[in-house]
Protein backbone atom coordinates (compact mmCIF):
# COMPACT_ATOMS: atom_id res chain seq x y z
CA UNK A 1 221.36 -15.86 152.88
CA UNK A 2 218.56 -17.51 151.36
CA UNK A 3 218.71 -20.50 148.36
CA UNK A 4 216.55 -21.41 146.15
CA UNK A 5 215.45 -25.23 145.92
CA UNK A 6 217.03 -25.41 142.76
CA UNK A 7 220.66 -24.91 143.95
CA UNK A 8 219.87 -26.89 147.03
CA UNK A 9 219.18 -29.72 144.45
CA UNK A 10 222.31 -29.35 142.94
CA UNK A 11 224.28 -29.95 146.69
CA UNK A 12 224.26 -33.63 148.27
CA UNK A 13 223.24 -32.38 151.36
CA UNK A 14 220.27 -30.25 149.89
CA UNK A 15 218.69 -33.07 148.23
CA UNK A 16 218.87 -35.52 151.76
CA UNK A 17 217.37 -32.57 153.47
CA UNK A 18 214.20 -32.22 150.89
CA UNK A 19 214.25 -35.89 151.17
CA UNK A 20 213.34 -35.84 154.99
CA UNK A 21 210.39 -33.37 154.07
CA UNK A 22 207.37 -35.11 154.13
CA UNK A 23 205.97 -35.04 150.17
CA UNK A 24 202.95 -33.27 149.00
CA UNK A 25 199.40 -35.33 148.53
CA UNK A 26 199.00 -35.80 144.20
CA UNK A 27 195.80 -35.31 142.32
CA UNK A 28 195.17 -37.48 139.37
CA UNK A 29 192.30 -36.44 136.90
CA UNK A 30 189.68 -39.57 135.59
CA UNK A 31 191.24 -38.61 132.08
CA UNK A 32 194.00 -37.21 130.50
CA UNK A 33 194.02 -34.04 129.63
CA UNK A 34 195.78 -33.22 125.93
CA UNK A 35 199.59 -32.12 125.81
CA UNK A 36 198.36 -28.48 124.36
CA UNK A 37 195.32 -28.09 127.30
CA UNK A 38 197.49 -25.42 128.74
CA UNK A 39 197.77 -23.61 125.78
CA UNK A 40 194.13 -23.79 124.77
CA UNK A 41 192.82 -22.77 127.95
CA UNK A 42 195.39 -19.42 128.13
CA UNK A 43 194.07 -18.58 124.77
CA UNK A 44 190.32 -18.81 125.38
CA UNK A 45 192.03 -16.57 128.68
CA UNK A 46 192.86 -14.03 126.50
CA UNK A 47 189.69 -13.59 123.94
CA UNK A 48 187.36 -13.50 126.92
CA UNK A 49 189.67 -10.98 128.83
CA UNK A 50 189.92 -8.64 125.08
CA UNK A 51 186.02 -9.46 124.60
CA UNK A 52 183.99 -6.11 124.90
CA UNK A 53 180.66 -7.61 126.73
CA UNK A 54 179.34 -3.88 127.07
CA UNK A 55 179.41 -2.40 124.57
CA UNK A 56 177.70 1.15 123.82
CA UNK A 57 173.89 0.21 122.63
CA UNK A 58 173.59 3.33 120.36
CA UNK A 59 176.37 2.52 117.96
CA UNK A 60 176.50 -0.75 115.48
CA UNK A 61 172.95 -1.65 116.00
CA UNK A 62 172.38 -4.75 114.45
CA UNK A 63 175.59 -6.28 114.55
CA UNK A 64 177.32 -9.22 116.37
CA UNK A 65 178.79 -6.55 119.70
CA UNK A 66 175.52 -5.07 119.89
CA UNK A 67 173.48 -8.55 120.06
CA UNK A 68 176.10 -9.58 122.19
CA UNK A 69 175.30 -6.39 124.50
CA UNK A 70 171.84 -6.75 124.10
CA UNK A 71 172.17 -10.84 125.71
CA UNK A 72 174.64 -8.88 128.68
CA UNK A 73 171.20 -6.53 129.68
CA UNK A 74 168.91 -9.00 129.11
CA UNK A 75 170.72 -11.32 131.57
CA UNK A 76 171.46 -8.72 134.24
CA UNK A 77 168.05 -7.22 134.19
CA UNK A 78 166.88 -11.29 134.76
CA UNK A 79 169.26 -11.95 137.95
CA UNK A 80 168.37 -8.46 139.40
CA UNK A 81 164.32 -9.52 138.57
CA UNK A 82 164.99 -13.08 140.10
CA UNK A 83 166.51 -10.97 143.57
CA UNK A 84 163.69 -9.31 144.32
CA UNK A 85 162.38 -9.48 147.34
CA UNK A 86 158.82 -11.08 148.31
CA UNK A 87 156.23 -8.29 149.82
CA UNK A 88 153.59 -10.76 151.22
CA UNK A 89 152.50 -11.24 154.66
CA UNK A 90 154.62 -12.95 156.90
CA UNK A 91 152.46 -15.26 158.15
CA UNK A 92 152.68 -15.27 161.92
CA UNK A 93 150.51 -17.54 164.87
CA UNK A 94 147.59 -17.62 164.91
CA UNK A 95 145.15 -18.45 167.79
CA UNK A 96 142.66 -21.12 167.41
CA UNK A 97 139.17 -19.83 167.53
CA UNK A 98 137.18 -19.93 170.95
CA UNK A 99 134.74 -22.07 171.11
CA UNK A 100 132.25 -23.89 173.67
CA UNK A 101 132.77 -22.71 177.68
CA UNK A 102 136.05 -20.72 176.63
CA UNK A 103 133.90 -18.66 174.18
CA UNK A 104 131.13 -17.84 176.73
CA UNK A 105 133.87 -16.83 178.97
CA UNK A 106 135.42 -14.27 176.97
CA UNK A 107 132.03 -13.18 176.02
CA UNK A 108 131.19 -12.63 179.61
CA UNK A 109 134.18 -9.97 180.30
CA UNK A 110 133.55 -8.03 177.12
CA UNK A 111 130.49 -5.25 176.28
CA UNK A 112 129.28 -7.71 173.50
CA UNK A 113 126.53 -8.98 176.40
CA UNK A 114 124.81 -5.63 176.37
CA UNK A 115 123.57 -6.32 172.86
CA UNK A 116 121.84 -9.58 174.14
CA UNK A 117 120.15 -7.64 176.91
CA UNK A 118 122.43 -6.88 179.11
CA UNK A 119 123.30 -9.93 180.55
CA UNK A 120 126.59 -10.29 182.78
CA UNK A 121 128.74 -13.04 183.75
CA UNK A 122 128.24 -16.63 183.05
CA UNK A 123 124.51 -17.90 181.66
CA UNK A 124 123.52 -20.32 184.50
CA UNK A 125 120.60 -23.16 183.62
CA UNK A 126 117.22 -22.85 185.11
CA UNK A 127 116.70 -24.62 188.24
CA UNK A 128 113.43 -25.28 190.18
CA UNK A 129 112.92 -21.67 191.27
CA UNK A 130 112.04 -21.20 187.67
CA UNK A 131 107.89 -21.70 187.06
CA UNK A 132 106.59 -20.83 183.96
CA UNK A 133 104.21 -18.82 183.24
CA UNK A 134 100.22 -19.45 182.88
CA UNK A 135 100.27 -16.56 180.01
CA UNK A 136 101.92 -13.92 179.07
CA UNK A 137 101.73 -10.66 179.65
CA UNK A 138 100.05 -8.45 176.72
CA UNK A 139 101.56 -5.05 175.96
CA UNK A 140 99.44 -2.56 177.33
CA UNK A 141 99.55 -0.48 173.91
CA UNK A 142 101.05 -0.71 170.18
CA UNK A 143 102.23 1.87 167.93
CA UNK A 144 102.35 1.47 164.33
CA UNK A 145 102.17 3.69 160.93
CA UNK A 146 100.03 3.24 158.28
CA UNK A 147 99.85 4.20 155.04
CA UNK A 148 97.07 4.89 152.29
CA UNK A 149 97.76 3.47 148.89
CA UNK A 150 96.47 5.03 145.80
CA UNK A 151 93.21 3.66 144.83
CA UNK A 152 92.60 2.73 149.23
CA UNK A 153 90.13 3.86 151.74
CA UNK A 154 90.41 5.15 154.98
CA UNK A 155 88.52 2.68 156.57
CA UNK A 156 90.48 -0.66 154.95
CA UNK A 157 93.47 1.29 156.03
CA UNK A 158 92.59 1.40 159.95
CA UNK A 159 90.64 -2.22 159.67
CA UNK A 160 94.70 -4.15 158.20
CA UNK A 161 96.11 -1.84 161.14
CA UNK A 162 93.95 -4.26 163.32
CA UNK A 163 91.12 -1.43 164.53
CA UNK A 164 87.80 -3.51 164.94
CA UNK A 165 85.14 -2.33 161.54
CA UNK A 166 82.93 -0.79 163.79
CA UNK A 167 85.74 1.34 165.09
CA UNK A 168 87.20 1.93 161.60
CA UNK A 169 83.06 2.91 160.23
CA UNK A 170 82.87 5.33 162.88
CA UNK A 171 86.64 7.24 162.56
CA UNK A 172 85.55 7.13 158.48
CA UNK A 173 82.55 9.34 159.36
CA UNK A 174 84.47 12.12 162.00
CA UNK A 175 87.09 12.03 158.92
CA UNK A 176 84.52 12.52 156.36
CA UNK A 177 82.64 15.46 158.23
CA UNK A 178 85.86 17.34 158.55
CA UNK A 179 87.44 17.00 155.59
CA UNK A 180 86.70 15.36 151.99
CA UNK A 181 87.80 11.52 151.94
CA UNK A 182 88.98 12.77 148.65
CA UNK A 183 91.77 15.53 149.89
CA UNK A 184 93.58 13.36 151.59
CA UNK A 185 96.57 12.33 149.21
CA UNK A 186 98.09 8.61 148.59
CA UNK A 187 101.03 7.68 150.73
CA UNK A 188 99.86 9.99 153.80
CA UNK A 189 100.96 8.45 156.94
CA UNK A 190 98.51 7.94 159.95
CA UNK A 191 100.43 7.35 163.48
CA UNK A 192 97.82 4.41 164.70
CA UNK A 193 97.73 3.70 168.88
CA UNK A 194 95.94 0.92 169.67
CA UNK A 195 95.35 0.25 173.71
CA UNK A 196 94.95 -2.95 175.79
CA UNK A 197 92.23 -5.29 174.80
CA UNK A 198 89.55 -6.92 177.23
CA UNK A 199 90.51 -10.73 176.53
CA UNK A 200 92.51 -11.97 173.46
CA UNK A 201 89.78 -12.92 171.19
CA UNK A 202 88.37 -9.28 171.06
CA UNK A 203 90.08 -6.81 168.94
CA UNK A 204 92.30 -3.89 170.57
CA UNK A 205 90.53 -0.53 171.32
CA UNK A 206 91.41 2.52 169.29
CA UNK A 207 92.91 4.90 171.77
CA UNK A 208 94.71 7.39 169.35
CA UNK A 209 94.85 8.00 165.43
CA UNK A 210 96.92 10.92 163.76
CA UNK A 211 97.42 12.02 160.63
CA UNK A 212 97.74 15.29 158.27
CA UNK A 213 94.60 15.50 155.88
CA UNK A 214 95.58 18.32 153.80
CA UNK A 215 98.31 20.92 153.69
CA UNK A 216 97.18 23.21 155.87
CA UNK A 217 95.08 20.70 158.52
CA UNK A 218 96.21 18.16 160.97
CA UNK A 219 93.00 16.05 162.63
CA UNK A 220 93.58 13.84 165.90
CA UNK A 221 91.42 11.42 167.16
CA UNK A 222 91.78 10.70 170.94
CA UNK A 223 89.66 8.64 173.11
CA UNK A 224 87.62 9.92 175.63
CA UNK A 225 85.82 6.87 177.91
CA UNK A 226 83.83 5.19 175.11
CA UNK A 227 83.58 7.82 172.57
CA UNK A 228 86.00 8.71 170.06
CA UNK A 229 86.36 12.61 169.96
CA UNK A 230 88.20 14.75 166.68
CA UNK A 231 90.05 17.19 167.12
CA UNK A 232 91.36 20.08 164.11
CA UNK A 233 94.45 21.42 164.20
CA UNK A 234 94.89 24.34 161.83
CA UNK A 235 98.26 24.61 160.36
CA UNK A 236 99.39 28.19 159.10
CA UNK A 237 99.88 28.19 155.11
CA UNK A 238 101.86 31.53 153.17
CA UNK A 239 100.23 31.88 150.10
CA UNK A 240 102.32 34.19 148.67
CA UNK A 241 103.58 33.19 144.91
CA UNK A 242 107.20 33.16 144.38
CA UNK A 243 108.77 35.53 141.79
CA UNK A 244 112.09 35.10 140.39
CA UNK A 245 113.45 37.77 138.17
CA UNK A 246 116.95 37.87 136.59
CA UNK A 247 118.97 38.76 133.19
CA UNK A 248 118.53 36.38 130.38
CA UNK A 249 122.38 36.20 129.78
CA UNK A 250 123.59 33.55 127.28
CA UNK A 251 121.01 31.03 127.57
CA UNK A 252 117.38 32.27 129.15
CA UNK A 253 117.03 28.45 130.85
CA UNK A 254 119.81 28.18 132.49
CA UNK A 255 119.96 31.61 133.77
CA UNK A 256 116.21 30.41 135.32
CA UNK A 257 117.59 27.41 136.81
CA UNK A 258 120.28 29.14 138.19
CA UNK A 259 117.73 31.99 139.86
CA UNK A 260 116.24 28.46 141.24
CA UNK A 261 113.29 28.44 139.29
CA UNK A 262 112.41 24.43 138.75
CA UNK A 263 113.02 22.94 135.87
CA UNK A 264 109.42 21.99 134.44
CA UNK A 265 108.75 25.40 135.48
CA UNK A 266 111.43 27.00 132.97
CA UNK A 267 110.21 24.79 130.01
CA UNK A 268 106.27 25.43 130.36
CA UNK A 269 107.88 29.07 130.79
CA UNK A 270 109.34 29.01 127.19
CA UNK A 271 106.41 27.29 125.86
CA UNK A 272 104.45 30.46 126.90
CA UNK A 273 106.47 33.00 125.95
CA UNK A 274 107.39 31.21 122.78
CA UNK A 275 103.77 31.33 121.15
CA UNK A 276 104.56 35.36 121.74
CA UNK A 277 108.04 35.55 120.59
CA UNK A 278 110.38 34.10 119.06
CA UNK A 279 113.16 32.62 121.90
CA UNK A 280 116.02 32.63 120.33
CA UNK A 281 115.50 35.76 118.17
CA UNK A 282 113.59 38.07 119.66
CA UNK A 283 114.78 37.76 122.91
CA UNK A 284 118.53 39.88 123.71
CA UNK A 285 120.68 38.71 126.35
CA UNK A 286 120.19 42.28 128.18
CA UNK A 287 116.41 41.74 128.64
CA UNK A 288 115.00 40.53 132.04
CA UNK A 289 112.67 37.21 132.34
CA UNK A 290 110.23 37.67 135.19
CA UNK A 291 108.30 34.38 136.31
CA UNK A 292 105.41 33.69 138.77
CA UNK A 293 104.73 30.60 140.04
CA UNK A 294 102.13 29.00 142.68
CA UNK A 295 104.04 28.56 146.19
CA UNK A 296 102.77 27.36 149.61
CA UNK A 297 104.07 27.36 152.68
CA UNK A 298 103.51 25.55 155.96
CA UNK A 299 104.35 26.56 159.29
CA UNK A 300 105.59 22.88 159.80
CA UNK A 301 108.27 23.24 157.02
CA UNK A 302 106.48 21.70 153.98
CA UNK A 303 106.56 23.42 150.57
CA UNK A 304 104.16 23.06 147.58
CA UNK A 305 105.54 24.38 144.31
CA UNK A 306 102.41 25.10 142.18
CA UNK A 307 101.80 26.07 138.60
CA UNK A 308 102.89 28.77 136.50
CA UNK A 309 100.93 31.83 137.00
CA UNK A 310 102.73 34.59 134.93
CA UNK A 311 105.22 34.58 132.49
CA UNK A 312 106.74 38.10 131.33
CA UNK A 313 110.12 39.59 129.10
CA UNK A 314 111.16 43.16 130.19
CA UNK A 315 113.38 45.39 128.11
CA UNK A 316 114.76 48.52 129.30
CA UNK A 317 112.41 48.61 132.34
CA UNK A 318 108.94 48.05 129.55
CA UNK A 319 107.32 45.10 129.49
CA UNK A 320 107.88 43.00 126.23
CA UNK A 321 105.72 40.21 127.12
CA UNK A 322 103.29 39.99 129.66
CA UNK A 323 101.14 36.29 129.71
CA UNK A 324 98.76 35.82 132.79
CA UNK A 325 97.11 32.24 132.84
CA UNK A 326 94.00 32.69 133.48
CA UNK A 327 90.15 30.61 133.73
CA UNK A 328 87.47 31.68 131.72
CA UNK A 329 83.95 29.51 131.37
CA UNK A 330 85.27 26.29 132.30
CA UNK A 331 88.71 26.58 130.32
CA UNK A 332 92.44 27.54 131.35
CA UNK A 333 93.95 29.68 129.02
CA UNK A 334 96.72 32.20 128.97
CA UNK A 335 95.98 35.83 128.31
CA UNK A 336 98.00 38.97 127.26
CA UNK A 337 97.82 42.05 129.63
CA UNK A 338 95.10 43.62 127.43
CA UNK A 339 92.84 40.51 127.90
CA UNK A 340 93.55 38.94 124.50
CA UNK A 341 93.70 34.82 124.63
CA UNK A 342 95.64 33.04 122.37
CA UNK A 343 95.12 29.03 121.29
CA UNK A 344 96.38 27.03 118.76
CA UNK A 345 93.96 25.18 116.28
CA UNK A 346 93.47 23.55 113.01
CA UNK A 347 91.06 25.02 110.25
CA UNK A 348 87.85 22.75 109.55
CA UNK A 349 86.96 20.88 106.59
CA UNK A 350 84.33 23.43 105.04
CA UNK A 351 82.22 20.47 103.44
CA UNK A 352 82.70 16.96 103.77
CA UNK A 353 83.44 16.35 99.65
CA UNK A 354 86.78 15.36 98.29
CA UNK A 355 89.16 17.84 97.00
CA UNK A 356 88.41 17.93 93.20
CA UNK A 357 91.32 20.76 92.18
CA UNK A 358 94.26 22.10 93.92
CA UNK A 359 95.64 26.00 94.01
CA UNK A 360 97.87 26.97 91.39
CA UNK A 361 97.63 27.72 87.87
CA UNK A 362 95.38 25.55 85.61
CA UNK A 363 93.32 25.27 82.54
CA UNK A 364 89.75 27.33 82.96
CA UNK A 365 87.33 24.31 82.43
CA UNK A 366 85.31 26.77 80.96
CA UNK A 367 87.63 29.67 79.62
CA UNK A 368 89.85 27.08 77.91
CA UNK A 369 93.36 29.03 78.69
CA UNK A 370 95.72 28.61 82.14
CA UNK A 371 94.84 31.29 84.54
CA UNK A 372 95.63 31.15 88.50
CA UNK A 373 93.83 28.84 90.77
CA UNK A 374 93.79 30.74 93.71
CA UNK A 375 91.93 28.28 96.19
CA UNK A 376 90.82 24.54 96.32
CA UNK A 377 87.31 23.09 94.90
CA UNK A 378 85.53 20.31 96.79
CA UNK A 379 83.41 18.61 94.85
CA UNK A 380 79.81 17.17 96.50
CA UNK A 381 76.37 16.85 95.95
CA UNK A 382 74.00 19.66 95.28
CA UNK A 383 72.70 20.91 98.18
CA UNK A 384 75.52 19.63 100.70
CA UNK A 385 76.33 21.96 103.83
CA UNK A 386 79.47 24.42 103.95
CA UNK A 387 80.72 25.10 107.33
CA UNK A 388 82.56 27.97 108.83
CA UNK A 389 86.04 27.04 108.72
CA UNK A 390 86.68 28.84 112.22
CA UNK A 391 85.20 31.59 114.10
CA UNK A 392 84.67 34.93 112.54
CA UNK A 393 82.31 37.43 110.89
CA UNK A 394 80.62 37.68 107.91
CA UNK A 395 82.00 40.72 105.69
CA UNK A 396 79.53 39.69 102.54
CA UNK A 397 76.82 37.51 101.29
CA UNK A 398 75.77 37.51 98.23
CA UNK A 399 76.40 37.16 94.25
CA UNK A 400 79.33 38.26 92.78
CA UNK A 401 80.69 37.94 89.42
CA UNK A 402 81.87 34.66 88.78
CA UNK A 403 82.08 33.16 91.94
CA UNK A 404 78.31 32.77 91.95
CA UNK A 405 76.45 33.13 95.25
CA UNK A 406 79.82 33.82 97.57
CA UNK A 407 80.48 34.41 101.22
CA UNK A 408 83.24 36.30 102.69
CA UNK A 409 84.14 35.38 106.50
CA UNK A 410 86.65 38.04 108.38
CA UNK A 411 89.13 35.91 110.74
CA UNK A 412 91.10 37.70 113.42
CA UNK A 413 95.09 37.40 112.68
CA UNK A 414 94.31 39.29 109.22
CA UNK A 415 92.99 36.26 108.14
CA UNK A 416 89.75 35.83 105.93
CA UNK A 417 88.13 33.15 103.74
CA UNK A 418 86.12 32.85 101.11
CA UNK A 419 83.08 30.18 99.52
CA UNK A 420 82.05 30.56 96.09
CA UNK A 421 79.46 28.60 93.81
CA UNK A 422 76.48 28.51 96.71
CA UNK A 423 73.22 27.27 95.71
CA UNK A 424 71.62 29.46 98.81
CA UNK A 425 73.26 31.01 101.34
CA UNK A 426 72.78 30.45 105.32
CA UNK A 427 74.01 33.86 106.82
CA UNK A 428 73.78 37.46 106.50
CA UNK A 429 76.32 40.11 106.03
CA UNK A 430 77.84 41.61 109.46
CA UNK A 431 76.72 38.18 111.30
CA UNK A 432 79.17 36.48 113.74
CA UNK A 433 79.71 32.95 112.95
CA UNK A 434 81.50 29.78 114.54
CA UNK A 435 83.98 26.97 113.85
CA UNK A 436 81.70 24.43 111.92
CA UNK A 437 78.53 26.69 111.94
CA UNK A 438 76.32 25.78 108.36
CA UNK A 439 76.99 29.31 106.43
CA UNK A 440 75.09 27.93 102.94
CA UNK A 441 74.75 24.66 100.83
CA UNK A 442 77.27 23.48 97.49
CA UNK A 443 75.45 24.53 94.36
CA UNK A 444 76.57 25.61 90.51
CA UNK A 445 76.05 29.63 90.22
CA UNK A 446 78.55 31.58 88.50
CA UNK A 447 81.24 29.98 86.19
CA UNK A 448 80.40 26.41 87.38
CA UNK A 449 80.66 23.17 85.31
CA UNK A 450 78.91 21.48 87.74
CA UNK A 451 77.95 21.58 91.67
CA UNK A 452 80.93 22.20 93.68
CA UNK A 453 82.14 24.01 96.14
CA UNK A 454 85.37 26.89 95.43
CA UNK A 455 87.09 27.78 99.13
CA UNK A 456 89.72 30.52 99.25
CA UNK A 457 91.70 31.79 102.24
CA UNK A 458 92.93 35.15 102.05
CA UNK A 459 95.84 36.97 104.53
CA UNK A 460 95.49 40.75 104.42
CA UNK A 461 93.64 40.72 101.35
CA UNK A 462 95.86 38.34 99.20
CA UNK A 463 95.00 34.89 98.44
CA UNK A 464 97.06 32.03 99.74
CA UNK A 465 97.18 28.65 99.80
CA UNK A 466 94.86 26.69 102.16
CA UNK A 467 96.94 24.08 102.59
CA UNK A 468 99.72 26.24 104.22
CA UNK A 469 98.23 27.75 106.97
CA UNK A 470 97.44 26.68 110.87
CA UNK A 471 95.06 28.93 112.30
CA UNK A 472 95.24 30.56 115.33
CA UNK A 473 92.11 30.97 117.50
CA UNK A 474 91.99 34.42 119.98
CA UNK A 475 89.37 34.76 123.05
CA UNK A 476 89.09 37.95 124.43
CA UNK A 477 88.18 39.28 127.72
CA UNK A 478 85.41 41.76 128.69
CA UNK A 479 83.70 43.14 131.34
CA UNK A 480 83.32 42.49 134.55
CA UNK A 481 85.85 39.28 133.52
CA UNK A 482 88.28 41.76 132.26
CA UNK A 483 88.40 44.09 135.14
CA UNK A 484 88.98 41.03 137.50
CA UNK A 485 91.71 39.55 135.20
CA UNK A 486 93.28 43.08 135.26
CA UNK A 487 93.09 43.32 139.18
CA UNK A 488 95.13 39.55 139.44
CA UNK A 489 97.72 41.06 137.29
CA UNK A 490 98.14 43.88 139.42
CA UNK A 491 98.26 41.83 142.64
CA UNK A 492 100.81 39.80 141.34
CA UNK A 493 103.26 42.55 139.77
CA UNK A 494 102.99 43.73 143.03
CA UNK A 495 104.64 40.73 144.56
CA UNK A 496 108.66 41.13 145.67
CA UNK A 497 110.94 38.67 144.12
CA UNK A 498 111.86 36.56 146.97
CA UNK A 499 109.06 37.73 149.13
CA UNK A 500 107.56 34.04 149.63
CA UNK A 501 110.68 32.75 150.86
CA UNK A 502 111.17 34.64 154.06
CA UNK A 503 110.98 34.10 157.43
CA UNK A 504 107.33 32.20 158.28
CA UNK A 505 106.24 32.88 161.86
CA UNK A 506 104.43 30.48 163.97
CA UNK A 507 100.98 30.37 164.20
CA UNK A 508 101.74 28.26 167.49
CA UNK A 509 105.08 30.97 168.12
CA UNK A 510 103.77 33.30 171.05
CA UNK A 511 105.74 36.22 173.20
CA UNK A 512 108.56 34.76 174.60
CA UNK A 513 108.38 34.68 178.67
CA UNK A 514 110.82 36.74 180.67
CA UNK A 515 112.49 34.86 183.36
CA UNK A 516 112.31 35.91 186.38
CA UNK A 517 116.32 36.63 187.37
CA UNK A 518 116.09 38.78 184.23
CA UNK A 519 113.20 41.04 185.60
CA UNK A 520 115.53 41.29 188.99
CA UNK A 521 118.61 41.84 187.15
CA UNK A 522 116.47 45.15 185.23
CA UNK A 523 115.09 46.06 188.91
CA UNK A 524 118.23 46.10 190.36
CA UNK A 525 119.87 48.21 187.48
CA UNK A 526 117.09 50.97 187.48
């Protein structure tokens, strides 16, 4: 049915008829391509089409497929990269800002005008029903705080408030005959009123002052006509101390800090208890610390944290340590429960030579053969003063042997000391002496080469070096001093832990009033 255009060539009639056709449109390239283009291009075809250009990364690594897999990802990941999409803003319109009458219009129909007084609608301009004024109106009072510096008075306080000196003078004295100038603390506020003045060269009239003077007193001065009147207002203080007990645990501070004891509390603690005990081994994680501190309370709220008072280690229900703090002739101390003080201090010089021989062993200047040294000469001139090295009492005076005209001095601690070579001697046997007290003078008695002094300190009988000891100083306790120092330890072993930090009432706090529909209500019921 159908022919192809090649056998329609081959007819006359077939080749007329493609004839009439109208002929396609030629292209004709700038340049001539090569006879063998065709070929060329169909085989470049081909080693593209066979060309792996992903190849598996893990195998051949190194070689020409794998670099040429390699430059495949790189490019992808780069034309995915280069397609992402931009997450700025889309910037949108924006409206101009308002400015000039617009502004004050759109200020006018929003709350913004209530912050600039209150004002509503559209500011008009002053006309000529506006007069000004002749003056202005003073305030009829002013209110201000004031507060007292460290190293500042009272009365320069109240006179850069703006109170007139004669005003200020006379507050100073109601102050001062109610309370010491010198109680009231640095940085204490005082709520300052200060009323209407008579013209405006005259300073303003005190009309009220306020201010807490100590912990437990509030004073108000109020104005009555001319006169400035004081008046006290008591405010109810707890004394009670606070007492915090607990287990010592793994670490004794922090299981104080964590009963709330403060921290400078807990360390002057330790300090205590340390010149008793060793902290870290004497002390077992089973045993209970028990400390007493100063407290105050106000009815007002404030709290005053005060010293340590009493610092104590339990064991099995007995007290290991028991350290009261305690005043006795001028001096703070701390005391055991039995009244025994205890103070650290260094041994005096006993004469004011230089130290001629050292303790050890040595050659006998006079003996010629080594023998044990057993203290420390101080050379001097005859006649120089030995002193007491610390407090103690004299256990004997007098000559003996070689040591010449020798004094032995009884310590406390089982401590003892000894002075050899005297030329005279200043004390008696059985004779309390003090730290630095003149006990005899350097001299040459005995086995002497010349006039020295030989000083030996012995510890339960045995000598030992000088050099290696710090002495420690007791006080004890008697009397009617003793009996009160036992009655303060009582009081405050008596104290409950916790007991200072209950519920305060009110000195102010009184019955509460029954309202009256209540006392129906009960009427109606009975």
């Amino acid at each position: 049915m159908f022919k192809s255009i090649d056998m329609l060539a081959d007819q006359g009639n077939g080749a007329a008829a493609i004839a009439a056709e109208p002929a396609a449109p030629s292209f004709t390239l700038p340049f001539a391509l090569p006879e063998n283009f065709n070929d060329v291009l169909d085989r470049w075809q081909d080693r593209f089409a066979q060309t792996d250009w992903v190849p598996d990364l893990g195998r051949d690594i190194g070689s020409l497929t794998w670099l040429r897999g390699l430059a495949t990802l790189v490019l992808l990941c780069g034309i995915a990269i280069s397609c992402l999409p931009d997450f700025g803003p889309i910037k949108g319109h924006q409206n101009a800002a308002l400015t000039g009458f617009r502004a004050d219009q759109a200020r006018s129909q929003t709350i913004a005008p209530l912050a600039y007084g209150s004002d509503t609608g559209i500011r008009m301009a002053a006309t000529d029903a506006v007069r000004p004024l002749a003056q202005s109106p003073e305030r009829p009072s002013i209110e201000l705080v004031a507060t007292l510096g460290r190293g500042d008075s009272l009365r320069r306080v109240l006179q850069r408030a703006g109170v007139a000196n004669a005003e200020a003078g006379e507050v100073n004295e109601l102050v001062a005959g109610a309370v010491s100038l010198d109680e009231i603390k640095p940085g204490t506020k005082i709520d300052v009123v200060l009323g209407r003045r008579p013209a405006k060269n005259q300073p303003r009239p005190l009309d009220q002052l306020a201010f807490r003077a100590r912990f437990d007193l509030n004073l108000e001065i109020l104005r009555n006509g001319d006169q400035l009147e004081l008046n006290r207002k008591p405010i109810m203080v707890d004394d009670t101390p606070l007492r915090i007990k607990g287990t010592v645990g793994s670490s004794l501070y922090r299981s104080a800090r964590a009963a709330g004891a403060p921290a400078d509390a807990v360390q002057k603690y330790l300090q205590v208890i340390g010149k008793k005990m060793s902290v870290s081994r004497d002390i077992r994680s089973t045993d209970e610390f028990d400390i007493i501190l100063g407290y105050r309370r106000a009815e007002t709220g404030e709290v005053e944290v005060g010293d340590l008072l009493y610092a104590g280690i339990e064991r099995d229900g007995k007290a290991k340590a028991q350290m009261l703090k305690w005043t006795s002739g001028g001096r703070s101390n701390w005391f055991e429960a039995s009244g025994v003080g205890q103070s650290s201090g260094q041994l005096v010089r006993p004469t004011n030579g230089r130290r001629t021989s050292g303790y050890g062993m040595r050659r006998h200047p006079i003996l010629r053969y080594k023998r044990m040294h057993s203290g420390i000469d101080f050379g001097g001139g005859y006649g120089a003063p030995i002193y007491a090295v610390t407090d103690g009492r004299v256990t004997f005076a007098g000559r003996k042997g070689g040591y010449g005209k020798f004094v032995k001095i009884k310590h406390s601690g089982g401590l003892a000391s000894g002075y050899a070579h005297m030329s005279r001697i200043a004390v008696s046997n059985g004779r309390k002496v003090r730290k630095g007290q003149i006990i005899g003078y350097i001299g040459s008695t005995g086995l002497s080469t010349g006039p020295h002094l030989h000083y030996e300190l012995y510890r339960n009988g045995r000598t030992i070096n000088p050099n290696s000891v710090k002495f420690v100083q007791r006080a004890e306790l008697g009397g009617k001093e003793l009996r009160k120092f036992k009655n303060e330890l009582k009081r405050l072993q008596q104290v409950e832990p916790g007991a200072a930090l209950g519920t305060l009432k009110s000195a102010s706090t009184g019955p509460k009033k029954q309202r009256e529909i209540s006392r129906l209500s009960k009427a109606s019921i009975s």
